[in-house]
Protein backbone atom coordinates (compact mmCIF):
# COMPACT_ATOMS: atom_id res chain seq x y z
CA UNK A 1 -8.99 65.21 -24.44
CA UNK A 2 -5.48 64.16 -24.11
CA UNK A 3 -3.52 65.98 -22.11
CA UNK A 4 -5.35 67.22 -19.18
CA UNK A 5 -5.27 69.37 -16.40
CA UNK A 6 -6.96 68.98 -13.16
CA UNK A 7 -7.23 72.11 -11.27
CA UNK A 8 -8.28 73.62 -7.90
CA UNK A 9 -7.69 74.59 -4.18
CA UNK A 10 -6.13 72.05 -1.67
CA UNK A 11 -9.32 69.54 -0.82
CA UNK A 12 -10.84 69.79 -4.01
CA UNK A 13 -10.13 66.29 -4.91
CA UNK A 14 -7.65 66.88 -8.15
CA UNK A 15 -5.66 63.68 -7.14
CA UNK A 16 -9.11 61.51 -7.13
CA UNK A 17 -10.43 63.08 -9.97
CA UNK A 18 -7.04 62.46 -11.73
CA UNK A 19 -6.73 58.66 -11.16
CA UNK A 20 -10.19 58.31 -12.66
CA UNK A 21 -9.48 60.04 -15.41
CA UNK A 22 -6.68 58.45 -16.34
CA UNK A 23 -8.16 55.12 -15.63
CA UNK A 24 -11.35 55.93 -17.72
CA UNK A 25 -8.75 57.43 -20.17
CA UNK A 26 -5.66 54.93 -20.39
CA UNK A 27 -3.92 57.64 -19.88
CA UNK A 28 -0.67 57.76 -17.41
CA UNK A 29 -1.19 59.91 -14.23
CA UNK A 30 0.98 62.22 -12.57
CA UNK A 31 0.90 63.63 -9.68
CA UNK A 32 2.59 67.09 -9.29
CA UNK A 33 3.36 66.62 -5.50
CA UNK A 34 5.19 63.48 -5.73
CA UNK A 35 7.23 65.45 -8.66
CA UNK A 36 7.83 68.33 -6.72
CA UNK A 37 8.88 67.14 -2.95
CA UNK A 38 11.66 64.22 -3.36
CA UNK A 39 13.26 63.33 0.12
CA UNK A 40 13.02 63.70 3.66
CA UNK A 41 12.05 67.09 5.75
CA UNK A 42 10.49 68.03 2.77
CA UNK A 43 12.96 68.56 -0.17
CA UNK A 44 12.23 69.66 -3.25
CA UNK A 45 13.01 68.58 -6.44
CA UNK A 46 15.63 70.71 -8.36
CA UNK A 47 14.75 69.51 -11.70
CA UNK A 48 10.96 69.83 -11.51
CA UNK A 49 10.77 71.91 -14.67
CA UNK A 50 13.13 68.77 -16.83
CA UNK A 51 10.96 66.44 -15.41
CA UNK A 52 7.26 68.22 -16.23
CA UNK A 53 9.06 68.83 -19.87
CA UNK A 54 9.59 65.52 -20.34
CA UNK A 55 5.75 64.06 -18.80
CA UNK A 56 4.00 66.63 -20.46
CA UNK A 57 5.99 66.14 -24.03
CA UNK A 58 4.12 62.74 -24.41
CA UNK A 59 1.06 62.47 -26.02
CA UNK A 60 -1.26 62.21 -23.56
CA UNK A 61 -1.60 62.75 -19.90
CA UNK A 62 -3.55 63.73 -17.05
CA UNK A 63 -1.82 65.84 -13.93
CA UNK A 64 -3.57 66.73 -11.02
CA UNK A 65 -2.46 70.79 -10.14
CA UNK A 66 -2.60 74.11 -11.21
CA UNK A 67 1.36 73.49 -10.80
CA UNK A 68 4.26 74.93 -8.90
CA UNK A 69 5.02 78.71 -10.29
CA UNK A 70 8.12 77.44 -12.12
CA UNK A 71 5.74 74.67 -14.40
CA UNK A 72 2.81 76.59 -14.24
CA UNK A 73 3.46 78.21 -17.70
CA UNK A 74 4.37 74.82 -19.47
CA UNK A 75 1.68 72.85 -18.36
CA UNK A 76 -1.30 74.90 -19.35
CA UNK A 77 1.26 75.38 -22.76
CA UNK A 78 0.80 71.74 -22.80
CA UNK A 79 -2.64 70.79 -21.71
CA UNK A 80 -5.69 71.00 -24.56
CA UNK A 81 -7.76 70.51 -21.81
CA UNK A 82 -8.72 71.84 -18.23
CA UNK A 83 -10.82 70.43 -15.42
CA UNK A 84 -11.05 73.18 -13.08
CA UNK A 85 -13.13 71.73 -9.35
CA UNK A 86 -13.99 74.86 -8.07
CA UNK A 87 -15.71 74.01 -5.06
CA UNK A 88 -17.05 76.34 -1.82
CA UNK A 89 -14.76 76.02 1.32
CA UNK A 90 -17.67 74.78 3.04
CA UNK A 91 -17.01 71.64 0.41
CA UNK A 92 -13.27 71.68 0.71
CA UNK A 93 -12.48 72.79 4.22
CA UNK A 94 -14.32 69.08 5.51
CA UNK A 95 -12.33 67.29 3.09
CA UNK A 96 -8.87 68.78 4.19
CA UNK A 97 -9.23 68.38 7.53
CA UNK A 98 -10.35 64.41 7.38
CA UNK A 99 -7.83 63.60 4.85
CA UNK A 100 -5.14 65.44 7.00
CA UNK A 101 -6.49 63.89 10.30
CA UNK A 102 -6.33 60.28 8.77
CA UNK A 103 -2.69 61.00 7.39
CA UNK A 104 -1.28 61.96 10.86
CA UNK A 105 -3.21 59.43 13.23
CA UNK A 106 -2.28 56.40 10.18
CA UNK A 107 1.01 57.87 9.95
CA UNK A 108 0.67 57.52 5.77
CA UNK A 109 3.80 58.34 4.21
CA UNK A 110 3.60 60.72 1.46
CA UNK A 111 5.37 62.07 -1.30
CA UNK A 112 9.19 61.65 -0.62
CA UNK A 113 8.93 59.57 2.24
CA UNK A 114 6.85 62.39 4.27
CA UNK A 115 4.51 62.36 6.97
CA UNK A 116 1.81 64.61 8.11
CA UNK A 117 2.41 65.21 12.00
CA UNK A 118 1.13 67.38 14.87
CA UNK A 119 3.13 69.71 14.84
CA UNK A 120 2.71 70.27 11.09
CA UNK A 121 -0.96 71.31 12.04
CA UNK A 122 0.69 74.86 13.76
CA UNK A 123 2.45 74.95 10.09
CA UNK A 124 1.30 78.11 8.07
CA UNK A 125 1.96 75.52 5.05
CA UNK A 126 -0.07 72.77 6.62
CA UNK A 127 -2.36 71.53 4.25
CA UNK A 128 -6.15 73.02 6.22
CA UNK A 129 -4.66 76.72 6.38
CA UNK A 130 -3.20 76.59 3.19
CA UNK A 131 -6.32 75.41 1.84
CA UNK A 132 -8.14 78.39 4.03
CA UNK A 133 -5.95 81.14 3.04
CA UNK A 134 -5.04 80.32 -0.55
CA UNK A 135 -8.79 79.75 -1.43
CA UNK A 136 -9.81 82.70 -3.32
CA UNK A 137 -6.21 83.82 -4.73
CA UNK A 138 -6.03 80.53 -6.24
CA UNK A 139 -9.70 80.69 -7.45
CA UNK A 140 -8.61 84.27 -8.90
CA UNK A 141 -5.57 82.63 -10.48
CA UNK A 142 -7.53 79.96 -12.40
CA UNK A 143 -10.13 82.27 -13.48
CA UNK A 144 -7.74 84.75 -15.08
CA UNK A 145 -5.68 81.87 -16.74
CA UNK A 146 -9.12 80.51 -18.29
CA UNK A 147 -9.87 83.80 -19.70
CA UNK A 148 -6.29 84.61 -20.79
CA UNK A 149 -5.79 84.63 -24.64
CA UNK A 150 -2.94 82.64 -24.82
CA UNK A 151 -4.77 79.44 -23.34
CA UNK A 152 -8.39 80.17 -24.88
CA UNK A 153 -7.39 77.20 -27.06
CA UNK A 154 -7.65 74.85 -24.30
CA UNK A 155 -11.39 73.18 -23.58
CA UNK A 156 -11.70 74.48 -19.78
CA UNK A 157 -14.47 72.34 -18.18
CA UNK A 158 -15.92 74.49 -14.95
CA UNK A 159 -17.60 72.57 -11.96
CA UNK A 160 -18.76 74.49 -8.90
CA UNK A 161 -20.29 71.30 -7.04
CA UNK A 162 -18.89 67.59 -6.95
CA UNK A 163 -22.18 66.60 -7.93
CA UNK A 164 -21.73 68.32 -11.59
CA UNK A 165 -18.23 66.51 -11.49
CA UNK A 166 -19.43 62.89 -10.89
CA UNK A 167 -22.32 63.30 -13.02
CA UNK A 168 -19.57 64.75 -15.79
CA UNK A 169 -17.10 61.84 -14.81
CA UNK A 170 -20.07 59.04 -15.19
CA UNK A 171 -20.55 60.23 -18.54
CA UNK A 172 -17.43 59.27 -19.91
């Protein structure tokens, strides 16, 4: 368990579950967000698939997403292992919503210099209905990646319930 890949819906807690990991680990930690959006108003990074080459052709790693469609391929290429939260909404919705609500009342800056705001919460991307509406498409996603031949190789490690995660986690 080198190079490993935290995945889930929004809320799930990939980010937290990352850090530990790699802390647990000694292993560096990467966090796709802050590779994919780069500047101001939300800018993207144009050479997101250069930079995921070059973090995922060291030995070991953990990164904390399914990834963006254009990396998606190359990580799981990449990863010999998978940590996939997959978690009710009744677990996740809770934890989006706080998280979000504690970004835009602290005003936390986020990845490229970003904020949450207000008027991001009448967003179709904002973070709660993205979480909402992308909940069981993503859970489809993950599911037929973990049963797709060409990454049966991988050790896929499947927890429905944070509980099973910590427990997991404590045993390292």
């Amino acid at each position: 368990m080198k190079r490993i890949l935290v995945v889930g819906v929004t809320g799930a807690g990939k980010s937290t579950l990352a850090r530990a990991l790699s802390s647990r680990l000694h292993l560096p930690c990467h966090e796709m967000d802050a590779l994919y959006f780069t500047g101001p108003q939300w800018a993207t990074n144009d050479n997101l698939t250069d930079d995921v080459s070059t973090l995922t052709a060291q030995p070991g790693w953990v990164m904390d997403s399914l990834g963006y469609p254009e990396v998606r391929d190359l990580l799981w290429d990449r990863a010999d292992t998978v940590v996939w939260l997959d978690y009710p909404r009744r677990v996740i919705m809770p934890r989006v919503l706080r998280r979000s609500l504690r970004r835009t009342l602290t005003r936390e800056i986020l990845f490229g210099g970003n904020t949450e705001t207000w008027t991001g919460w009448l967003s179709r991307e904002h973070p709660a209905r993205w979480a909402w509406s992308q909940h069981r498409p993503r859970r489809r996603d993950i599911a037929r990646r973990t049963h797709d031949p060409r990454f049966t190789p991988l050790t896929t490690l499947h927890f429905t319930h944070p509980k099973q995660t910590a427990a997991w986690l404590a045993s390292l």
